[in-house]
Protein backbone atom coordinates (compact mmCIF):
# COMPACT_ATOMS: atom_id res chain seq x y z
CA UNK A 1 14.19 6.49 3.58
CA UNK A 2 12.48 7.46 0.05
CA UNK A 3 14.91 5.82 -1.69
CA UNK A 4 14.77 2.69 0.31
CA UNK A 5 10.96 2.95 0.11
CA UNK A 6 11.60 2.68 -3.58
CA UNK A 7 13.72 0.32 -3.77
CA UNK A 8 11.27 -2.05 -1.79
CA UNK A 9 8.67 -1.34 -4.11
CA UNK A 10 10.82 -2.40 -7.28
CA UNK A 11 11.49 -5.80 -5.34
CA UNK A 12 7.72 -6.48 -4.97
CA UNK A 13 6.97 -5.16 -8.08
CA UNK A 14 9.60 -7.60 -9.77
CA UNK A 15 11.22 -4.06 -11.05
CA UNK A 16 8.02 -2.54 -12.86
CA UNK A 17 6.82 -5.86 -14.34
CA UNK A 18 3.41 -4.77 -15.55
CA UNK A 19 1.21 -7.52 -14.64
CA UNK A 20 2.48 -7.19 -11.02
CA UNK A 21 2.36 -3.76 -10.45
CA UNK A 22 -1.58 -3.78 -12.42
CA UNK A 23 -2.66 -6.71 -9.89
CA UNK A 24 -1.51 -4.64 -7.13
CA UNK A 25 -3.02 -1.76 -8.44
CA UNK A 26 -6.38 -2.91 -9.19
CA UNK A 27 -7.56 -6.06 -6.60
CA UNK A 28 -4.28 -6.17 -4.68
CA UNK A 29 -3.50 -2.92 -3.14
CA UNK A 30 -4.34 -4.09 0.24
CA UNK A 31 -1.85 -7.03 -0.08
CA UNK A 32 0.23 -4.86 -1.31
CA UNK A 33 0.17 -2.21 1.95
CA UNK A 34 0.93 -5.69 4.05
CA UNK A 35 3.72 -6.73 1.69
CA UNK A 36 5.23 -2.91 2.64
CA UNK A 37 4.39 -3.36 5.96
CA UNK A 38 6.14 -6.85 6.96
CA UNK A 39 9.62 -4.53 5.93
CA UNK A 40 8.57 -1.21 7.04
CA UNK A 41 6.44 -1.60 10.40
CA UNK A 42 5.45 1.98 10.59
CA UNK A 43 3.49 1.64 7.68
CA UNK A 44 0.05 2.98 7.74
CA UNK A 45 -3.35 1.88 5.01
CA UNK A 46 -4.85 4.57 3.61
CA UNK A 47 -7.72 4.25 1.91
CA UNK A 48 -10.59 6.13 -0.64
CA UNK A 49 -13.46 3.54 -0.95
CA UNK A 50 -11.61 2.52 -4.29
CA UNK A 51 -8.08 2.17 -3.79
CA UNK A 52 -5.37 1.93 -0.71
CA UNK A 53 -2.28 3.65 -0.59
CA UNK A 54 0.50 3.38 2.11
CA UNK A 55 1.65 6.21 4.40
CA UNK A 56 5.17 5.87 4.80
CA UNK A 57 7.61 8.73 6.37
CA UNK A 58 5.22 11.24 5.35
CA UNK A 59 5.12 9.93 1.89
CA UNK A 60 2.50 8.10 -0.07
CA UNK A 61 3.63 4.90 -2.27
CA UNK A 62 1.25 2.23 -4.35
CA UNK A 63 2.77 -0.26 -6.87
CA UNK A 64 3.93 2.50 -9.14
CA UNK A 65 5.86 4.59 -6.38
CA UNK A 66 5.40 7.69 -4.40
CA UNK A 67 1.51 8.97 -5.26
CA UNK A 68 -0.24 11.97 -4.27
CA UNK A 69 -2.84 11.74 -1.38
CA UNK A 70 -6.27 12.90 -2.45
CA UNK A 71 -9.24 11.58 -0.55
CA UNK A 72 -7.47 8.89 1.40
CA UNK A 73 -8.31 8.66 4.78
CA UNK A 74 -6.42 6.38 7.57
CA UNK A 75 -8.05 3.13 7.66
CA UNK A 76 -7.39 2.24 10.79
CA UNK A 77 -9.13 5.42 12.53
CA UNK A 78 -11.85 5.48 9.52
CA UNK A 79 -13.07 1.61 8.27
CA UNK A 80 -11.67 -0.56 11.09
CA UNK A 81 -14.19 -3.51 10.34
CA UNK A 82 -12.92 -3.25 6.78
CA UNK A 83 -9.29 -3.37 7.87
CA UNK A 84 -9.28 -5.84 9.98
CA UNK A 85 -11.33 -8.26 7.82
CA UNK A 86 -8.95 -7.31 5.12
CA UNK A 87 -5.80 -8.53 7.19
CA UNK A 88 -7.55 -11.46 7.98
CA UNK A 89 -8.21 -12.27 4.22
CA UNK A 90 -4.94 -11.45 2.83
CA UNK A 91 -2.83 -11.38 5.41
């Protein structure tokens, strides 16, 4: 699933174009978790008070690929409020 993972993110990501991947990065991420989520269902927001990443098959993925999980906590079980007025705004 990784590689499919991947292979998701290059289609959002218009293959590593720069300006996509830094919008998603910095403003977008949220949008970006959604995006990942209308093709992988099982995809959970995770989230540091700075930046979300997406919790998929035990992996962790932003615009630039797999990531490492630091302080990210689920956002679900964690900010609620925040997530839900998030899906409402860019969802």
């Amino acid at each position: 699933m990784h590689h499919k993972v991947l292979s998701e993110i290059a289609r959002l990501t218009n293959y590593g174009s720069e300006s996509i991947v830094f919008a998603y990065r910095y403003g977008l991420c949220f949008k970006f978790y959604l995006d990942l989520k209308r093709r992988f269902h099982c995809a959970k927001a995770y989230y540091d008070s700075d930046h979300v990443i997406v919790q998929l098959f035990g992996r962790y993925y932003d615009a630039t690929g797999e990531v490492a999980r630091v302080r990210h906590i689920d956002m679900t079980l964690h900010y609620p409020e925040l997530y839900e007025r998030w899906v409402r705004r860019f969802g």
